[in-house]
N, C-alpha and C. Protein backbone atom coordinates (compact mmCIF):
# COMPACT_ATOMS: atom_id res chain seq x y z
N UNK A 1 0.82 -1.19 0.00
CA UNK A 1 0.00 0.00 0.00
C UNK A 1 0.86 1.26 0.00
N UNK A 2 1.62 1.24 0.40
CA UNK A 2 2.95 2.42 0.79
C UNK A 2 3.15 2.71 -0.57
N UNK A 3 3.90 1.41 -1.33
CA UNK A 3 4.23 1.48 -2.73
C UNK A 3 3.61 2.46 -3.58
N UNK A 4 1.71 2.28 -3.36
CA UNK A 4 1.51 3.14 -4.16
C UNK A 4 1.00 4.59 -3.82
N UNK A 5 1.10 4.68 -2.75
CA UNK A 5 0.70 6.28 -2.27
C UNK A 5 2.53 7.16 -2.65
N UNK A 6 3.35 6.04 -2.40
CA UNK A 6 4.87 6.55 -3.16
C UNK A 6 4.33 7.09 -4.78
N UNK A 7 4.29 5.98 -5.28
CA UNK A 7 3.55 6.25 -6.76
C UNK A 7 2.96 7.49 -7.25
N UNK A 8 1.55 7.41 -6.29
CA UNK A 8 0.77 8.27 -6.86
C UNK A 8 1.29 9.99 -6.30
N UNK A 9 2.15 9.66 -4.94
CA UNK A 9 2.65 11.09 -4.25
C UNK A 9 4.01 11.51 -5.52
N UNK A 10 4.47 10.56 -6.08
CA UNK A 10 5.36 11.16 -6.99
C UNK A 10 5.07 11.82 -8.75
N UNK A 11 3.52 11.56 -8.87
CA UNK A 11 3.16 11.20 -10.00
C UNK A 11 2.85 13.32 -9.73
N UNK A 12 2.06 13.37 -8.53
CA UNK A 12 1.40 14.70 -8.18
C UNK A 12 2.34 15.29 -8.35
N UNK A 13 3.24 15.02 -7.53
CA UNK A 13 4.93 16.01 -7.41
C UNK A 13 5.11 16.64 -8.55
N UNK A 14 5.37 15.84 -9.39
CA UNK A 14 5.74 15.80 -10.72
C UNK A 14 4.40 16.67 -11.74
N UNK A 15 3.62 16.50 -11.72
CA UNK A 15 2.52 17.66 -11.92
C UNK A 15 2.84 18.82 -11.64
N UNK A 16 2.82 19.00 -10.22
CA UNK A 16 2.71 20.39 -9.63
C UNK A 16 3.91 21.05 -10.48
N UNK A 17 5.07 20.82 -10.99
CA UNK A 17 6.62 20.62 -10.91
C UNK A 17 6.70 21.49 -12.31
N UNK A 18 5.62 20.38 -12.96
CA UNK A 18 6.01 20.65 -14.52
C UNK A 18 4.63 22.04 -14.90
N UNK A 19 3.79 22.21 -14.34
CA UNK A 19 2.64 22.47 -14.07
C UNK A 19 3.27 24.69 -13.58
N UNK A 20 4.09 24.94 -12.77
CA UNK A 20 4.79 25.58 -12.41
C UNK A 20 5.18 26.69 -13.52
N UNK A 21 5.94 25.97 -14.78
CA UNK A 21 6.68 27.37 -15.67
C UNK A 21 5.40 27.53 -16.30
N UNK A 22 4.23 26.68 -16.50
CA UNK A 22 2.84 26.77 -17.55
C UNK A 22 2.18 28.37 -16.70
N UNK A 23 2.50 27.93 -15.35
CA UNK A 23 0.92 29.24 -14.75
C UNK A 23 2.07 30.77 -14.85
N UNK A 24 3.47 30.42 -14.79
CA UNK A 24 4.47 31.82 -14.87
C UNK A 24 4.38 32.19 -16.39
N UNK A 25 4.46 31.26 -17.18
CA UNK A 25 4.03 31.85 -18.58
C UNK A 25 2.67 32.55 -18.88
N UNK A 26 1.94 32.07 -17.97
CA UNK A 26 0.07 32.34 -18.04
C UNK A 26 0.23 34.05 -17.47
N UNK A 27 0.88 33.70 -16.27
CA UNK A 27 0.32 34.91 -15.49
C UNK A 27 1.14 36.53 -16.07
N UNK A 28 2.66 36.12 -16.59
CA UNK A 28 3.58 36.72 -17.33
C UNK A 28 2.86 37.36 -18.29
N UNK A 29 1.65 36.57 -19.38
CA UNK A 29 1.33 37.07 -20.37
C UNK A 29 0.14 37.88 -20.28
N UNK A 30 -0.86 37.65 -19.03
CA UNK A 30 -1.53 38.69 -18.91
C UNK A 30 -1.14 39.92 -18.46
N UNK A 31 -0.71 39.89 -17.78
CA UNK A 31 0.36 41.24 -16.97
C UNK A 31 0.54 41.89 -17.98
N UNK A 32 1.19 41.14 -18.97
CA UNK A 32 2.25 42.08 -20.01
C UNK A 32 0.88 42.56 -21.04
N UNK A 33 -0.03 41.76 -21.43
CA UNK A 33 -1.23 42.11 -22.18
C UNK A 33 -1.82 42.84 -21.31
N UNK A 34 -2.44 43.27 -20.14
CA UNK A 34 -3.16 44.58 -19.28
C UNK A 34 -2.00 45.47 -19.44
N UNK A 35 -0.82 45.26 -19.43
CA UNK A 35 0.18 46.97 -19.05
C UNK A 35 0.17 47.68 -20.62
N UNK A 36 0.22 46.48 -21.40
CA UNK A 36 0.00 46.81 -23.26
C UNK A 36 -1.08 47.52 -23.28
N UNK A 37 -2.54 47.17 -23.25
CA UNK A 37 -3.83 47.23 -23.61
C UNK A 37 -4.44 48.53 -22.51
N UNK A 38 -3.28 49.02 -21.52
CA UNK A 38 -3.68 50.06 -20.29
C UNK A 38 -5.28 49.68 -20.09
N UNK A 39 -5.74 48.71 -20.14
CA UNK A 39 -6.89 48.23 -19.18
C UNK A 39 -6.92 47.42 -18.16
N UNK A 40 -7.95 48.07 -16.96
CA UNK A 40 -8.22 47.23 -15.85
C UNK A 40 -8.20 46.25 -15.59
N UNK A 41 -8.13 45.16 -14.88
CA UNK A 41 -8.29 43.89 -14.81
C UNK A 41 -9.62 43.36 -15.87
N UNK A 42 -10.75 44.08 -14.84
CA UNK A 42 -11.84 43.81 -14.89
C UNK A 42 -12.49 44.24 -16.48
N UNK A 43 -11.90 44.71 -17.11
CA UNK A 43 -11.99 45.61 -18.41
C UNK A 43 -11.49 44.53 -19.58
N UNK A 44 -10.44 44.01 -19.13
CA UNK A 44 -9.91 43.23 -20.03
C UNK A 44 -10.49 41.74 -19.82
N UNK A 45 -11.28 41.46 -19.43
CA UNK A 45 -11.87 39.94 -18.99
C UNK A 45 -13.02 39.91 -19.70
N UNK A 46 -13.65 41.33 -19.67
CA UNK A 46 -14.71 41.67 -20.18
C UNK A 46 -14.82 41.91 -21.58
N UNK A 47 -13.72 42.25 -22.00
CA UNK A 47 -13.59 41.52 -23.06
C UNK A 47 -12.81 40.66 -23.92
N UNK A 48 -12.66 39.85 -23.35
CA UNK A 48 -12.38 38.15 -23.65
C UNK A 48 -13.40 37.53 -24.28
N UNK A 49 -13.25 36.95 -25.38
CA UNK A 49 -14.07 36.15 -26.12
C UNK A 49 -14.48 34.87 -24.99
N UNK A 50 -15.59 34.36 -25.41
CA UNK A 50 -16.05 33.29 -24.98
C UNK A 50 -14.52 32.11 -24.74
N UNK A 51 -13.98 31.92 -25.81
CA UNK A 51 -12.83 30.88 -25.63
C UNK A 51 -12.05 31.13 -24.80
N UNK A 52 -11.40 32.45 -24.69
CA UNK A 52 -10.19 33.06 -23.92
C UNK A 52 -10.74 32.99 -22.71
N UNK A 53 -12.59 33.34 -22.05
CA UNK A 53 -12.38 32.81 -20.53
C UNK A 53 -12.66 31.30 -20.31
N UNK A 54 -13.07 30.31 -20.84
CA UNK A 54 -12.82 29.40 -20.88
C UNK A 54 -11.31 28.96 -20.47
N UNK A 55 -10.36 29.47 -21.31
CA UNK A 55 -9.62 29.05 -21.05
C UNK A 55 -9.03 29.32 -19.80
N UNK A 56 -9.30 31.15 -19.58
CA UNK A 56 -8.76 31.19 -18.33
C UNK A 56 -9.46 30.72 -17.13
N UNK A 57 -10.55 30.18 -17.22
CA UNK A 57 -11.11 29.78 -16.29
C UNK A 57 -10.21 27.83 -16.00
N UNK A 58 -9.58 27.82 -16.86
CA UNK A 58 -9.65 26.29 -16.66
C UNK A 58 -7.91 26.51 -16.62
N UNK A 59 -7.23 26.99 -16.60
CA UNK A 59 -6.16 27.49 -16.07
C UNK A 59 -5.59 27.97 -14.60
N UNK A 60 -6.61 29.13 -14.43
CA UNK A 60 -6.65 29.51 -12.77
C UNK A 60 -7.46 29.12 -12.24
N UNK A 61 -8.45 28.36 -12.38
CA UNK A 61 -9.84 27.69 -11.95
C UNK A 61 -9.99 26.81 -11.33
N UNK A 62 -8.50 25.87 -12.08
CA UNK A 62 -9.01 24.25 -11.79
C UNK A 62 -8.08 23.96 -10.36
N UNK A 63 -8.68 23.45 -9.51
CA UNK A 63 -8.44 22.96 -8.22
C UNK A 63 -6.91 22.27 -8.11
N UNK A 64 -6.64 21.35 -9.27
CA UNK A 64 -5.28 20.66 -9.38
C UNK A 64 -4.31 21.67 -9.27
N UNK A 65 -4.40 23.07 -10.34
CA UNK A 65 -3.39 23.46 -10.57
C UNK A 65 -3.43 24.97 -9.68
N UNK A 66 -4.11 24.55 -8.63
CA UNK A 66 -4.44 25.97 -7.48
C UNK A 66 -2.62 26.22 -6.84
N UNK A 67 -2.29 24.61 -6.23
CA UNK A 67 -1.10 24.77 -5.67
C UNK A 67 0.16 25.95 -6.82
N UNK A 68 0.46 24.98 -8.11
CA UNK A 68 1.12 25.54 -8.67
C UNK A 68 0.67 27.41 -9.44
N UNK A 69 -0.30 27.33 -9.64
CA UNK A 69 -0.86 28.56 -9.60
C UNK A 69 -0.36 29.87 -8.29
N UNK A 70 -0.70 29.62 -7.55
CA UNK A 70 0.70 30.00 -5.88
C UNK A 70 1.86 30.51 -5.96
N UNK A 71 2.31 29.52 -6.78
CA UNK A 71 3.91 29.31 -6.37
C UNK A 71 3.93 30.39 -7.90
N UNK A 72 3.87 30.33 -8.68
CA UNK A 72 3.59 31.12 -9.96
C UNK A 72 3.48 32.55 -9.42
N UNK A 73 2.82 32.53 -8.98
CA UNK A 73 2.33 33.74 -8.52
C UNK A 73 3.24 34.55 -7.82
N UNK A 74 3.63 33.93 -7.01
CA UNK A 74 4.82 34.33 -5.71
C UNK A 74 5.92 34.09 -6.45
N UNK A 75 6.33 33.75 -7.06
CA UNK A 75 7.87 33.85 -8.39
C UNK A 75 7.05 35.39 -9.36
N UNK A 76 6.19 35.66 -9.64
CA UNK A 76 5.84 36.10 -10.61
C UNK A 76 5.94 37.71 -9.67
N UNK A 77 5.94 37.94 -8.45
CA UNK A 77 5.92 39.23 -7.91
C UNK A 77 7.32 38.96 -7.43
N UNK A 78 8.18 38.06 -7.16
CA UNK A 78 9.26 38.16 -5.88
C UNK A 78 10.04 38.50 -7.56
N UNK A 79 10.24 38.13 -8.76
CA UNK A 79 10.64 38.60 -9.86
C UNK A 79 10.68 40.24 -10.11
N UNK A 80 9.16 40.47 -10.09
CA UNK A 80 8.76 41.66 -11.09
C UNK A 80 8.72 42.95 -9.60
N UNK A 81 9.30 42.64 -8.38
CA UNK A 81 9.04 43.49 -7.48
C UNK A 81 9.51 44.85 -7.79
N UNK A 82 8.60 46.09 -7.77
CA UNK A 82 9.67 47.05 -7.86
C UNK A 82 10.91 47.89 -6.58
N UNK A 83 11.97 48.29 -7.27
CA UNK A 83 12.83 48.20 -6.35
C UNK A 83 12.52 49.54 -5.10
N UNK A 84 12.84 49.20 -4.42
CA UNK A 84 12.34 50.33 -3.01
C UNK A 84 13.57 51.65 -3.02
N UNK A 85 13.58 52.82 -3.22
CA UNK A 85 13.78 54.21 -3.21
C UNK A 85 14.42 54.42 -2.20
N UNK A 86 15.65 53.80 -1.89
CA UNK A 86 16.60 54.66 -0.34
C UNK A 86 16.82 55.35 -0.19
């Protein structure tokens, strides 16, 4: 039984892992498309075609990829921080 909770705990690992540069590329490209497009969050969602929130819904949405979505996130500001004015 061990064997396979090893298994299946390495199979997740390995998800989350590879799962990681996908949500920094995701989150990278909206950023850079709202600072392009000088619209709001909420402005630019709004207009998203039917496909594009689909997609983003199933990107930042889905429960699996919440963890790596996180960690994305927190690379994606500890990166882009701006520098503090001494």
């Amino acid at each position: 039984m061990s064997s396979a909770w090893l298994f299946f705990g390495g199979i997740a690992l390995l998800y989350f892992l590879v799962t990681i540069p996908i949500q920094y590329l995701y989150i990278s490209g909206i950023k850079e498309r709202a600072r392009k497009s000088k619209l709001s969050q909420e402005q630019m969602y709004q207009n998203m075609s039917f496909e594009e929130e689909q997609l983003h819904f199933h990107i930042q949405g889905n429960i699996a990829n919440l963890p790596s979505t996180v960690v994305a996130h927190f690379l994606y500001q500890l990166r882009h921080r701006k520098k503090s004015k001494g």
